[in-house]
PDB file of N, CA and C in Angstrom:
ATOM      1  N   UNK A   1      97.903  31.820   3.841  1.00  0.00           N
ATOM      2  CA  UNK A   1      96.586  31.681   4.404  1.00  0.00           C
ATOM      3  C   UNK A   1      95.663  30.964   3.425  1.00  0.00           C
ATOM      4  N   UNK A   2      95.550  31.445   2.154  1.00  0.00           N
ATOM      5  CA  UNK A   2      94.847  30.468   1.166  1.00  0.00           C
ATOM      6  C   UNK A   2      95.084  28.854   1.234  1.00  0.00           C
ATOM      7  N   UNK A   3      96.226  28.978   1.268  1.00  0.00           N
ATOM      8  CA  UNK A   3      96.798  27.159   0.846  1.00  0.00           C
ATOM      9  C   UNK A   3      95.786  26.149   2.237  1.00  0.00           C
ATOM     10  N   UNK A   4      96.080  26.944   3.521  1.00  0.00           N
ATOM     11  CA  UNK A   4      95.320  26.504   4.617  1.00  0.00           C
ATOM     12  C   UNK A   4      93.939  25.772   4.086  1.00  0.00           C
ATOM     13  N   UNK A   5      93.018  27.092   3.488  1.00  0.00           N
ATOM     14  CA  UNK A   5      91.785  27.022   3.485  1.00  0.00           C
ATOM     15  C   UNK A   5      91.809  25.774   2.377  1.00  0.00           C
ATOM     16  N   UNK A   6      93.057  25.813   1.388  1.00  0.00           N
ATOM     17  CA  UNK A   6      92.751  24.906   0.175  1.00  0.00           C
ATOM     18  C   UNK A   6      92.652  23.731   0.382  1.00  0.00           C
ATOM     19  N   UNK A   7      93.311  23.558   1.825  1.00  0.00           N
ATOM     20  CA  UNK A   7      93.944  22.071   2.621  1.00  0.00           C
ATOM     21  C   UNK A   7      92.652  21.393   3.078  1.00  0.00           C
ATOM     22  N   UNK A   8      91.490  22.227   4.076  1.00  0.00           N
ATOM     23  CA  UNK A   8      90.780  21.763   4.321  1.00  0.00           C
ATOM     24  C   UNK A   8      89.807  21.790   3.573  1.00  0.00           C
ATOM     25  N   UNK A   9      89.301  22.174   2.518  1.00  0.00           N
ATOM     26  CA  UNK A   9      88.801  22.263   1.159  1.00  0.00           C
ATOM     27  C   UNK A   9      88.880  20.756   0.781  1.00  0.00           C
ATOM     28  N   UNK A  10      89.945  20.845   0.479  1.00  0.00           N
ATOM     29  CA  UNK A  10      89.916  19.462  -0.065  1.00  0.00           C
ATOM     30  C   UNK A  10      90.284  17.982   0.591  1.00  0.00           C
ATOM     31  N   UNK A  11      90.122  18.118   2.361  1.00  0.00           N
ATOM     32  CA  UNK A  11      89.719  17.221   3.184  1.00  0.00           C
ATOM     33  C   UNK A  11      88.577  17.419   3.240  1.00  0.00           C
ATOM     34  N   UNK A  12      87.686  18.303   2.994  1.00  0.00           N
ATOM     35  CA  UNK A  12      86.099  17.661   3.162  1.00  0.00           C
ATOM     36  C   UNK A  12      85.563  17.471   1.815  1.00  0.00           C
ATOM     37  N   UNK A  13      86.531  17.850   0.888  1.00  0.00           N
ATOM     38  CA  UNK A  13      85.411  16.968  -0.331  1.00  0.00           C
ATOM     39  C   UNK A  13      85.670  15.689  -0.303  1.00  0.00           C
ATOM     40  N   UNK A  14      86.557  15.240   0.136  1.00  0.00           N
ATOM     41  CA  UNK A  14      87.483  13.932  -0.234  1.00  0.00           C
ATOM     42  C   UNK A  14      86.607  13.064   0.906  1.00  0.00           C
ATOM     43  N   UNK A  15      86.315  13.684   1.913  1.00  0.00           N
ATOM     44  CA  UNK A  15      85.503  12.527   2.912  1.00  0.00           C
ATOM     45  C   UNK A  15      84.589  12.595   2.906  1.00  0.00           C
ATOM     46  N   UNK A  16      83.432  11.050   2.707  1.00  0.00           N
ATOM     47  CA  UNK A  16      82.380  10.524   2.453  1.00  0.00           C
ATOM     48  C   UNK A  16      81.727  11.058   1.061  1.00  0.00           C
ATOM     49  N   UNK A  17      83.167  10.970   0.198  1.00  0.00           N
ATOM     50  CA  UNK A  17      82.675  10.908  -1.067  1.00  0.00           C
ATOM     51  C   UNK A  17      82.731   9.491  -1.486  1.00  0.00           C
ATOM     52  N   UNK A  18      82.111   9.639  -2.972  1.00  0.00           N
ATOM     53  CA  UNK A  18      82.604   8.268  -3.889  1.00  0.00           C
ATOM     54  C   UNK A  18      83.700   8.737  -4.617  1.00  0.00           C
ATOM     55  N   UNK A  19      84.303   7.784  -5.244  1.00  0.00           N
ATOM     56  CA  UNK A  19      85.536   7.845  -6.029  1.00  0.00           C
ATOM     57  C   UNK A  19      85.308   7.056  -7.125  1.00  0.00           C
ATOM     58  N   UNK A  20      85.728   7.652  -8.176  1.00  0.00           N
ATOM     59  CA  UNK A  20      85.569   7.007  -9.284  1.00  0.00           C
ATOM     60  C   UNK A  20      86.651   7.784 -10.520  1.00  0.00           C
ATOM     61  N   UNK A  21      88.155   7.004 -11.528  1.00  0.00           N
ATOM     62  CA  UNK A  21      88.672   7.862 -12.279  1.00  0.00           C
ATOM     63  C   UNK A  21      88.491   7.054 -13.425  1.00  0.00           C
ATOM     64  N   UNK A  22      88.964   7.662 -14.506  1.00  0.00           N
ATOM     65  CA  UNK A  22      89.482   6.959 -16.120  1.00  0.00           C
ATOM     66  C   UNK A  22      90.717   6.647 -16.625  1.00  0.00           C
ATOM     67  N   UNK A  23      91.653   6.031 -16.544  1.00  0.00           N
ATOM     68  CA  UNK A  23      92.434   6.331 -17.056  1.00  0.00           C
ATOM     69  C   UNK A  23      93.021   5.996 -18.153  1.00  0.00           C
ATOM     70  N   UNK A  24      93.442   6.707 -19.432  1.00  0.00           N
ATOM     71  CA  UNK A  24      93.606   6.996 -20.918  1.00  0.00           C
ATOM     72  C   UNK A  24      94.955   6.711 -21.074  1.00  0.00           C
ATOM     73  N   UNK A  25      95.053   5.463 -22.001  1.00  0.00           N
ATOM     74  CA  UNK A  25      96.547   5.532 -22.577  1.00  0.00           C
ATOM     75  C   UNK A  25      96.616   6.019 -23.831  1.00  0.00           C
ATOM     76  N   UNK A  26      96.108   7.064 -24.179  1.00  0.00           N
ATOM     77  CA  UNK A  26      96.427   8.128 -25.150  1.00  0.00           C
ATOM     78  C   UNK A  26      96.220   9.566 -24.469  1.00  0.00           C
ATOM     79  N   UNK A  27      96.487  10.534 -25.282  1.00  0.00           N
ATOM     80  CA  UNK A  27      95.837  11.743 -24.713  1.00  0.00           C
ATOM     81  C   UNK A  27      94.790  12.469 -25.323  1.00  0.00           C
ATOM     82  N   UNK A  28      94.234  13.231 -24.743  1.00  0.00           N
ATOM     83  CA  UNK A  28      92.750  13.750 -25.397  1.00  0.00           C
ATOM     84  C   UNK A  28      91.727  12.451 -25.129  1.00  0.00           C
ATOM     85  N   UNK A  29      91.717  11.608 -23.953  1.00  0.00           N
ATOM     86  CA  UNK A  29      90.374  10.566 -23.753  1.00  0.00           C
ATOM     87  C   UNK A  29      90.369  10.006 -24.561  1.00  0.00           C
ATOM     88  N   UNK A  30      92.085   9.317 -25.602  1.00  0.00           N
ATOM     89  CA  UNK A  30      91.842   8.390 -26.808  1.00  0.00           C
ATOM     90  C   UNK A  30      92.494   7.337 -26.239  1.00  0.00           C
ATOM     91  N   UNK A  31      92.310   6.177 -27.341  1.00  0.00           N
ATOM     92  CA  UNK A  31      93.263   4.732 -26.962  1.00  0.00           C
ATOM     93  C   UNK A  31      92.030   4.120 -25.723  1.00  0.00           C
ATOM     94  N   UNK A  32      92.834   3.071 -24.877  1.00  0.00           N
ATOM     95  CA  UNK A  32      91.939   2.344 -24.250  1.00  0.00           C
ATOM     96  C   UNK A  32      91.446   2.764 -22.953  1.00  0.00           C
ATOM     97  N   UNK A  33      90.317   2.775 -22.278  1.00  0.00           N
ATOM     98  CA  UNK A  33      90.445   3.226 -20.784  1.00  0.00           C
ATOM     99  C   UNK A  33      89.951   2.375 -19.868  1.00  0.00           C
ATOM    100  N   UNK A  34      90.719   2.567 -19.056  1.00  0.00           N
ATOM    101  CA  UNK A  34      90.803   1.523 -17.982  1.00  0.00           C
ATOM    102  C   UNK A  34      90.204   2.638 -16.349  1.00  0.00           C
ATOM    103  N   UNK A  35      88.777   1.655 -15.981  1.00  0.00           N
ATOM    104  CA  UNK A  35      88.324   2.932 -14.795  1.00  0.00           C
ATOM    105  C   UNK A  35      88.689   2.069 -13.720  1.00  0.00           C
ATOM    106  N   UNK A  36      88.249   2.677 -12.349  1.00  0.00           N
ATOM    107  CA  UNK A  36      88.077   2.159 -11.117  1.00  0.00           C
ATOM    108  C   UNK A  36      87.749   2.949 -10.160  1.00  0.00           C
ATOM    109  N   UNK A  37      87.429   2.276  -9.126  1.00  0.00           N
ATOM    110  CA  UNK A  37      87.077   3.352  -7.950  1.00  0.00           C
ATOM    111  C   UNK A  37      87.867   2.466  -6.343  1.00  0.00           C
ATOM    112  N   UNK A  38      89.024   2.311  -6.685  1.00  0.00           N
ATOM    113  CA  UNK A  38      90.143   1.300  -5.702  1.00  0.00           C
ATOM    114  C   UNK A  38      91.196   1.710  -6.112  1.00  0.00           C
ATOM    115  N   UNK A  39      91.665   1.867  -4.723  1.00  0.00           N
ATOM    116  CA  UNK A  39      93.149   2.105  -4.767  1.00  0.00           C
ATOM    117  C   UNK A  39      93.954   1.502  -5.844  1.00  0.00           C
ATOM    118  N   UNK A  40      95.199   1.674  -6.215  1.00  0.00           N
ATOM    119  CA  UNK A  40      95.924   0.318  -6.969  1.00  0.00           C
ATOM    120  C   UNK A  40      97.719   0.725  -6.838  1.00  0.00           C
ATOM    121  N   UNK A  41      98.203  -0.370  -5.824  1.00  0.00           N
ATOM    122  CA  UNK A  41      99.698  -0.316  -5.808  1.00  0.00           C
ATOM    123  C   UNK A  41     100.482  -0.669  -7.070  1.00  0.00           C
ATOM    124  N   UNK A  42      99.486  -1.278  -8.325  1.00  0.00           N
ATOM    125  CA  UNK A  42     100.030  -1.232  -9.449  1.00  0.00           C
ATOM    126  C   UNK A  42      99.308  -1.524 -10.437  1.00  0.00           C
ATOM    127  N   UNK A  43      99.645  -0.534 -11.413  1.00  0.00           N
ATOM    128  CA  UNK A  43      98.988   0.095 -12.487  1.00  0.00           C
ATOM    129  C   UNK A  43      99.504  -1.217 -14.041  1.00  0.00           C
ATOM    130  N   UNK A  44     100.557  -1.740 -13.772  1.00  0.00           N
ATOM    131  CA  UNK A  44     101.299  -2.217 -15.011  1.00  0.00           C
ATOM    132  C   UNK A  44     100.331  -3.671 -14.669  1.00  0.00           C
ATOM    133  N   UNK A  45     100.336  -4.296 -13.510  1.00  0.00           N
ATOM    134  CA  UNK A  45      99.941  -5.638 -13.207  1.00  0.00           C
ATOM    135  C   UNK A  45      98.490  -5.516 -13.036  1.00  0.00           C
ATOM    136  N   UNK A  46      97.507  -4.543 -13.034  1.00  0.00           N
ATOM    137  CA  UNK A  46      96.161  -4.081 -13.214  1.00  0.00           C
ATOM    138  C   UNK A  46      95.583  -3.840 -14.930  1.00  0.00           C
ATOM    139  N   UNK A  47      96.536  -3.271 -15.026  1.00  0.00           N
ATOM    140  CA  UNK A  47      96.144  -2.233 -16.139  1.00  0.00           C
ATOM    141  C   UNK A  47      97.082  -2.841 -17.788  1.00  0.00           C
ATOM    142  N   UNK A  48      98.307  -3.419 -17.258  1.00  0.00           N
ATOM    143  CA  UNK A  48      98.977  -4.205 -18.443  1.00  0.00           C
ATOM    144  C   UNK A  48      99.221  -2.614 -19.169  1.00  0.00           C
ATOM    145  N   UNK A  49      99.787  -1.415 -18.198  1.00  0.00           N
ATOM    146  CA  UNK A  49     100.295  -0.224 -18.754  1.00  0.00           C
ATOM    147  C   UNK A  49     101.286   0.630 -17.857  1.00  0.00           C
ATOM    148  N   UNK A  50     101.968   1.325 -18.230  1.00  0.00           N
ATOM    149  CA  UNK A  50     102.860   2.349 -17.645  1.00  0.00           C
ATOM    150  C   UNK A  50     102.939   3.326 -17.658  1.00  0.00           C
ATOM    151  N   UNK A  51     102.057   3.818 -18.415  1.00  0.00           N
ATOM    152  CA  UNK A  51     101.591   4.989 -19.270  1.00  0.00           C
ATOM    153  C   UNK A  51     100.457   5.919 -18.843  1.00  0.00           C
ATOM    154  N   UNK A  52     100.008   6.820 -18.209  1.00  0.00           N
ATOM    155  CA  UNK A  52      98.654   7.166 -18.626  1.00  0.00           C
ATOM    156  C   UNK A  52      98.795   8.588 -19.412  1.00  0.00           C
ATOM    157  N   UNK A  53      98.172   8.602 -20.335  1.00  0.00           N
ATOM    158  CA  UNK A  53      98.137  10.160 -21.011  1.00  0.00           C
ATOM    159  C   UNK A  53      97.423  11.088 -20.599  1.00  0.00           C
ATOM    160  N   UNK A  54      96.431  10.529 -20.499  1.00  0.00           N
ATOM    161  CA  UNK A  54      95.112  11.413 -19.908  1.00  0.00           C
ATOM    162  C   UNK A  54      94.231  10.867 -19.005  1.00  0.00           C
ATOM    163  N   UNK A  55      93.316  11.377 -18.535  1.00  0.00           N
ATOM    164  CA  UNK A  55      92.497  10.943 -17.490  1.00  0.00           C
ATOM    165  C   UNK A  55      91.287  11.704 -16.891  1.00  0.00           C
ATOM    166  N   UNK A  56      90.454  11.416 -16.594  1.00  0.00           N
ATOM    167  CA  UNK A  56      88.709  12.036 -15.872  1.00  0.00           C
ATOM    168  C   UNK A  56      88.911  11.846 -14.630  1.00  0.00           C
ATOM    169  N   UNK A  57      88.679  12.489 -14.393  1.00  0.00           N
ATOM    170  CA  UNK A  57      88.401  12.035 -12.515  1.00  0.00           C
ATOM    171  C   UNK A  57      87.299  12.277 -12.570  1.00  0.00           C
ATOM    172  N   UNK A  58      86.096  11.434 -12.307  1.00  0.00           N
ATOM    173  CA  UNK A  58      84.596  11.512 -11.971  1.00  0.00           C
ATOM    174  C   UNK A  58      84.327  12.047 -10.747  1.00  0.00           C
ATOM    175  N   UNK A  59      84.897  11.430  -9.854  1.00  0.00           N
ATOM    176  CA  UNK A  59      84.443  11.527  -8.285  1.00  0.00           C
ATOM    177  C   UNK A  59      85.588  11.435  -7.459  1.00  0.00           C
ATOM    178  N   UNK A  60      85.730  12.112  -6.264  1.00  0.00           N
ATOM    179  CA  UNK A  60      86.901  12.203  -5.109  1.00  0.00           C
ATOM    180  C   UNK A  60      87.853  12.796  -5.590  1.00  0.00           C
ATOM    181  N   UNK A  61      88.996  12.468  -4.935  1.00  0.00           N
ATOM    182  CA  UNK A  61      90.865  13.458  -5.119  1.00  0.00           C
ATOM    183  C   UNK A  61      91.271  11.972  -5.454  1.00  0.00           C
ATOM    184  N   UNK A  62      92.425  12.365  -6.405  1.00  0.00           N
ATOM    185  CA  UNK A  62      93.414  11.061  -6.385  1.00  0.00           C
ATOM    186  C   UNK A  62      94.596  11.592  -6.182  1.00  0.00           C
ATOM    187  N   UNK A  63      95.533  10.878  -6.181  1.00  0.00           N
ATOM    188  CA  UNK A  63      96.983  10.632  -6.490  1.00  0.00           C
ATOM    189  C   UNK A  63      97.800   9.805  -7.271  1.00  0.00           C
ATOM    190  N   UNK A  64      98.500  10.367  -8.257  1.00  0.00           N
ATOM    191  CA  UNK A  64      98.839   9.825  -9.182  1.00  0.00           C
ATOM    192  C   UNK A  64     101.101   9.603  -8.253  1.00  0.00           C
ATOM    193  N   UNK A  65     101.530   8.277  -8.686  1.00  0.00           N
ATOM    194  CA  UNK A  65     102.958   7.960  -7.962  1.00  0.00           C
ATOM    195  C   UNK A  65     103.506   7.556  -9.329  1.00  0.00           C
ATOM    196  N   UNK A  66     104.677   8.066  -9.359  1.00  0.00           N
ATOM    197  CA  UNK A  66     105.481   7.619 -10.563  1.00  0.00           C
ATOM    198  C   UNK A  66     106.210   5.774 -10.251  1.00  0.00           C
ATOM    199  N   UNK A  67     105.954   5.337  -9.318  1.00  0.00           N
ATOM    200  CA  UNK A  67     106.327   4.380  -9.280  1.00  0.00           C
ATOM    201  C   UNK A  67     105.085   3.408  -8.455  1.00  0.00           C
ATOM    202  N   UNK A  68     105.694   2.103  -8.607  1.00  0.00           N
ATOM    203  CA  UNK A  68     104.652   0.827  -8.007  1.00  0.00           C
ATOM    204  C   UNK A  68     104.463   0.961  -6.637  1.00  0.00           C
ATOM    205  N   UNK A  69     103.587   1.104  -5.799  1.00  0.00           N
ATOM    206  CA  UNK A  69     103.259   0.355  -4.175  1.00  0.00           C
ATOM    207  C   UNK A  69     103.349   2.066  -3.411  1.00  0.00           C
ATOM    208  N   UNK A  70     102.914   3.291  -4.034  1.00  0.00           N
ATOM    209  CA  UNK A  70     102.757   4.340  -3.872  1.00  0.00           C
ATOM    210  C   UNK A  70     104.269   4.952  -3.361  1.00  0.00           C
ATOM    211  N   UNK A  71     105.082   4.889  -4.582  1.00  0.00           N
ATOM    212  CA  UNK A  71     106.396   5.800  -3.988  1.00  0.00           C
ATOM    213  C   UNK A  71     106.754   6.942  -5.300  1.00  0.00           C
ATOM    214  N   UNK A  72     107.905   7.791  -4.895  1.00  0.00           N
ATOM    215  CA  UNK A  72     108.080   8.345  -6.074  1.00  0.00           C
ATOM    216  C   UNK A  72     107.093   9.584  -6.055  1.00  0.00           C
ATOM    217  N   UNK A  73     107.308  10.755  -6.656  1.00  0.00           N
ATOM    218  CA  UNK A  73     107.211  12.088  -7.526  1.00  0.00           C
ATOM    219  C   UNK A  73     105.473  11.644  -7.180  1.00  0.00           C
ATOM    220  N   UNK A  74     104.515  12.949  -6.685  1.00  0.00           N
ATOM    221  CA  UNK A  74     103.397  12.389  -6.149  1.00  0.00           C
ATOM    222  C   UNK A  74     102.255  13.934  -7.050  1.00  0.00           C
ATOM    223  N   UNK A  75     100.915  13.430  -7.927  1.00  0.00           N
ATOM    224  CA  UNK A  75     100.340  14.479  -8.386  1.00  0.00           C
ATOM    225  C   UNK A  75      99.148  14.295  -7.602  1.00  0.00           C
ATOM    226  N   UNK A  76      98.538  15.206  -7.076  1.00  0.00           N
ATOM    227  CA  UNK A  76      97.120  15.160  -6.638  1.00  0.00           C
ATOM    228  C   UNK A  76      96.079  15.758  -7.703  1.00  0.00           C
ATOM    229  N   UNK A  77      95.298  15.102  -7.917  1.00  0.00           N
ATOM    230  CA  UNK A  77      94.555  15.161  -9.180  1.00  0.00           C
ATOM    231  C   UNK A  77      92.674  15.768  -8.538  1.00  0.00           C
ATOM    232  N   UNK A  78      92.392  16.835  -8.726  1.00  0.00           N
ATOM    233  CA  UNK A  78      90.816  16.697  -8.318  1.00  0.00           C
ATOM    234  C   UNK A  78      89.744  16.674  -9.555  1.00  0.00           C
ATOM    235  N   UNK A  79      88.750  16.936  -8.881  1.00  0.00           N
ATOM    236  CA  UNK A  79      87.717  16.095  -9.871  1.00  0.00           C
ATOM    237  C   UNK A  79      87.840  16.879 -11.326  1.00  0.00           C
ATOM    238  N   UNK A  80      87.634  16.694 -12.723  1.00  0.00           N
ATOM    239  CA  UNK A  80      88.406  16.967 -13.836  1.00  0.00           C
ATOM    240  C   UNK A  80      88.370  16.280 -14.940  1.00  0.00           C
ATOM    241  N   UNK A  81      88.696  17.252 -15.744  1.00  0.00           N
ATOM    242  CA  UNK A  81      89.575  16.188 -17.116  1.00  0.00           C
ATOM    243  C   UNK A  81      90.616  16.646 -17.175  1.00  0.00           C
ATOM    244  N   UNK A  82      91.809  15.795 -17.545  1.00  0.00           N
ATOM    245  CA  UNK A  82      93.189  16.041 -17.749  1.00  0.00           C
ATOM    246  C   UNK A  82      93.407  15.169 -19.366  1.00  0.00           C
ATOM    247  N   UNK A  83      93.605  16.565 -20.029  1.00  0.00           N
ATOM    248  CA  UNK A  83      94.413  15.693 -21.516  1.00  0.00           C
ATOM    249  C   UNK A  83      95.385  15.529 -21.728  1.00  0.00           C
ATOM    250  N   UNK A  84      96.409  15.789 -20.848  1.00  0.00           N
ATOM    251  CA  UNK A  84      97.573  15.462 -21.095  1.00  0.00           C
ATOM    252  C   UNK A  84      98.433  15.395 -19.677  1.00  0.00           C
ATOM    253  N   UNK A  85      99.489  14.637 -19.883  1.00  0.00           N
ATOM    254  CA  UNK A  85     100.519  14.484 -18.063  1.00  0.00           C
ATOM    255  C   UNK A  85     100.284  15.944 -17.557  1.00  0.00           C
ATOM    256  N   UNK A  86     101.226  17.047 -18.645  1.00  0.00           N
ATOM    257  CA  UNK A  86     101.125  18.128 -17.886  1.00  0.00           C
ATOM    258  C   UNK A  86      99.832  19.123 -17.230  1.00  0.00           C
ATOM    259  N   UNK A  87      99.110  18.625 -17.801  1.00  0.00           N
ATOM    260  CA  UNK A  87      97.911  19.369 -17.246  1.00  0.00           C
ATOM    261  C   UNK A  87      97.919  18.902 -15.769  1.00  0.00           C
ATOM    262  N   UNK A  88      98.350  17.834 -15.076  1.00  0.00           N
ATOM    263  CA  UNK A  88      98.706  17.483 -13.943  1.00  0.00           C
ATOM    264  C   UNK A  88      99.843  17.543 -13.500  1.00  0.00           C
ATOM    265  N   UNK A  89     100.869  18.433 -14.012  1.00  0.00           N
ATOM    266  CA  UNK A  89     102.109  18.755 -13.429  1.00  0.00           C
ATOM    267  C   UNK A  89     103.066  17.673 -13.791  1.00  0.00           C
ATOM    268  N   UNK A  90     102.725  16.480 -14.541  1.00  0.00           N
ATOM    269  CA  UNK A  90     103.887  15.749 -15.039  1.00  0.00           C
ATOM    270  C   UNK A  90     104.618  16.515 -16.208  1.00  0.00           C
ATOM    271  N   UNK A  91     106.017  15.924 -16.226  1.00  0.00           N
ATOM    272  CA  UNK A  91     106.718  16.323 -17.814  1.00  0.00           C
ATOM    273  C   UNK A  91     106.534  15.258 -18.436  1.00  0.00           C
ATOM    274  N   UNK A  92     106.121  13.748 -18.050  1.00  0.00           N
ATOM    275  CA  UNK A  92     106.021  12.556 -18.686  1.00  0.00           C
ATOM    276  C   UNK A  92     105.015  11.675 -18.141  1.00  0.00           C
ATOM    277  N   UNK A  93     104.428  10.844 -18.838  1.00  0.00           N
ATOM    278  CA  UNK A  93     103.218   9.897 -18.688  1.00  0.00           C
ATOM    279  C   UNK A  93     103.478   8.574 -17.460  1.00  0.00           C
ATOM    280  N   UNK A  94     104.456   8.763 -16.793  1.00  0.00           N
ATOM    281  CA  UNK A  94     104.758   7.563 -16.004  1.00  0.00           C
ATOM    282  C   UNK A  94     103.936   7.546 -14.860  1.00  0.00           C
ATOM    283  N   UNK A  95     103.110   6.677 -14.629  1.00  0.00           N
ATOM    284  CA  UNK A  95     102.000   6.667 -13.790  1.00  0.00           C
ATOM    285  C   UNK A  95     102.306   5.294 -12.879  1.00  0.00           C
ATOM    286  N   UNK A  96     102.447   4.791 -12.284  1.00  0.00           N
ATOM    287  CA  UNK A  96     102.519   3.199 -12.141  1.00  0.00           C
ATOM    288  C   UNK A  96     101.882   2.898 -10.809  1.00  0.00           C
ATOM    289  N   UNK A  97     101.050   3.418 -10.001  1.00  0.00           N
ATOM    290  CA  UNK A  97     100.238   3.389  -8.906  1.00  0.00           C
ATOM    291  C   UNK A  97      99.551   4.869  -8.498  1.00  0.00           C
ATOM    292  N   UNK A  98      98.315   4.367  -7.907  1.00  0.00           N
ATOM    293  CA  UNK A  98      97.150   5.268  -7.688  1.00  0.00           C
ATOM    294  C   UNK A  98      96.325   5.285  -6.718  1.00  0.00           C
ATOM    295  N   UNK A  99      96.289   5.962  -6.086  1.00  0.00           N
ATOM    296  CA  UNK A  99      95.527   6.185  -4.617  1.00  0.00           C
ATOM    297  C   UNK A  99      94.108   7.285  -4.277  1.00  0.00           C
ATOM    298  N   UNK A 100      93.457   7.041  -3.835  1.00  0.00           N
ATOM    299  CA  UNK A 100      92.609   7.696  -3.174  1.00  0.00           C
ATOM    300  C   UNK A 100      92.558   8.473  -2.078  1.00  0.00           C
ATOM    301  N   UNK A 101      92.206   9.887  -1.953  1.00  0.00           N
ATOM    302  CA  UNK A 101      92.735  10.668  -1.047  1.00  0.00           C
ATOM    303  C   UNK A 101      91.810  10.459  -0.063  1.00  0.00           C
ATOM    304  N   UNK A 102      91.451   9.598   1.133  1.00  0.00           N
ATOM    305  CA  UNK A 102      90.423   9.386   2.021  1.00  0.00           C
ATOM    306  C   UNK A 102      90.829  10.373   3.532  1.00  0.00           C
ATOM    307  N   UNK A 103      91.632  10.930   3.733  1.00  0.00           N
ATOM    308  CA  UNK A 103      92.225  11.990   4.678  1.00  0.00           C
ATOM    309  C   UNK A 103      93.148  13.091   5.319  1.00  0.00           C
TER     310      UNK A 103
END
């Protein structure tokens, strides 16, 4: 019954919000960061990385895909700081596309 309520919880924060994340190729918000508030089917040809360590989420839900063009092992990320993969349920930093949760 919780998970329900968590579901639509986080369909109405996610709609007619803004979106906005950080994302850190170090961990602890170090090394370079690269933001946006757009989707991206790829992170390596955007970002010139494969990596993210850490990350802010300012605004909206994301989704983090271990692979390019949204496929692959999927983290939903809400608004936050994350210092490290696992704080988002990764065992490793492989990030390579990123989405916005709009529904």
């Amino acid at each position: 019954m919780g998970r329900v309520s968590t579901k639509v919880s986080l369909l109405f924060q996610a709609s007619g919000s803004e979106y906005k994340i950080q994302l850190y190729d170090k961990g602890d918000f170090a090394g370079q960061v690269f933001e946006t508030t757009e989707d991206c089917p790829s992170v390596v040809e955007r970002f010139r990385t494969r990596e993210v360590h850490s990350c802010k989420v300012l605004d909206g839900i994301w989704i983090f895909y271990e692979h390019p063009n949204y496929r692959g092992r999927q983290y939903l990320l809400e608004k936050g700081e994350y210092r490290k993969p696992v704080d988002w349920g990764a065992v490793c930093p492989t990030v390579q596309s990123i989405k916005r949760l709009t529904e």
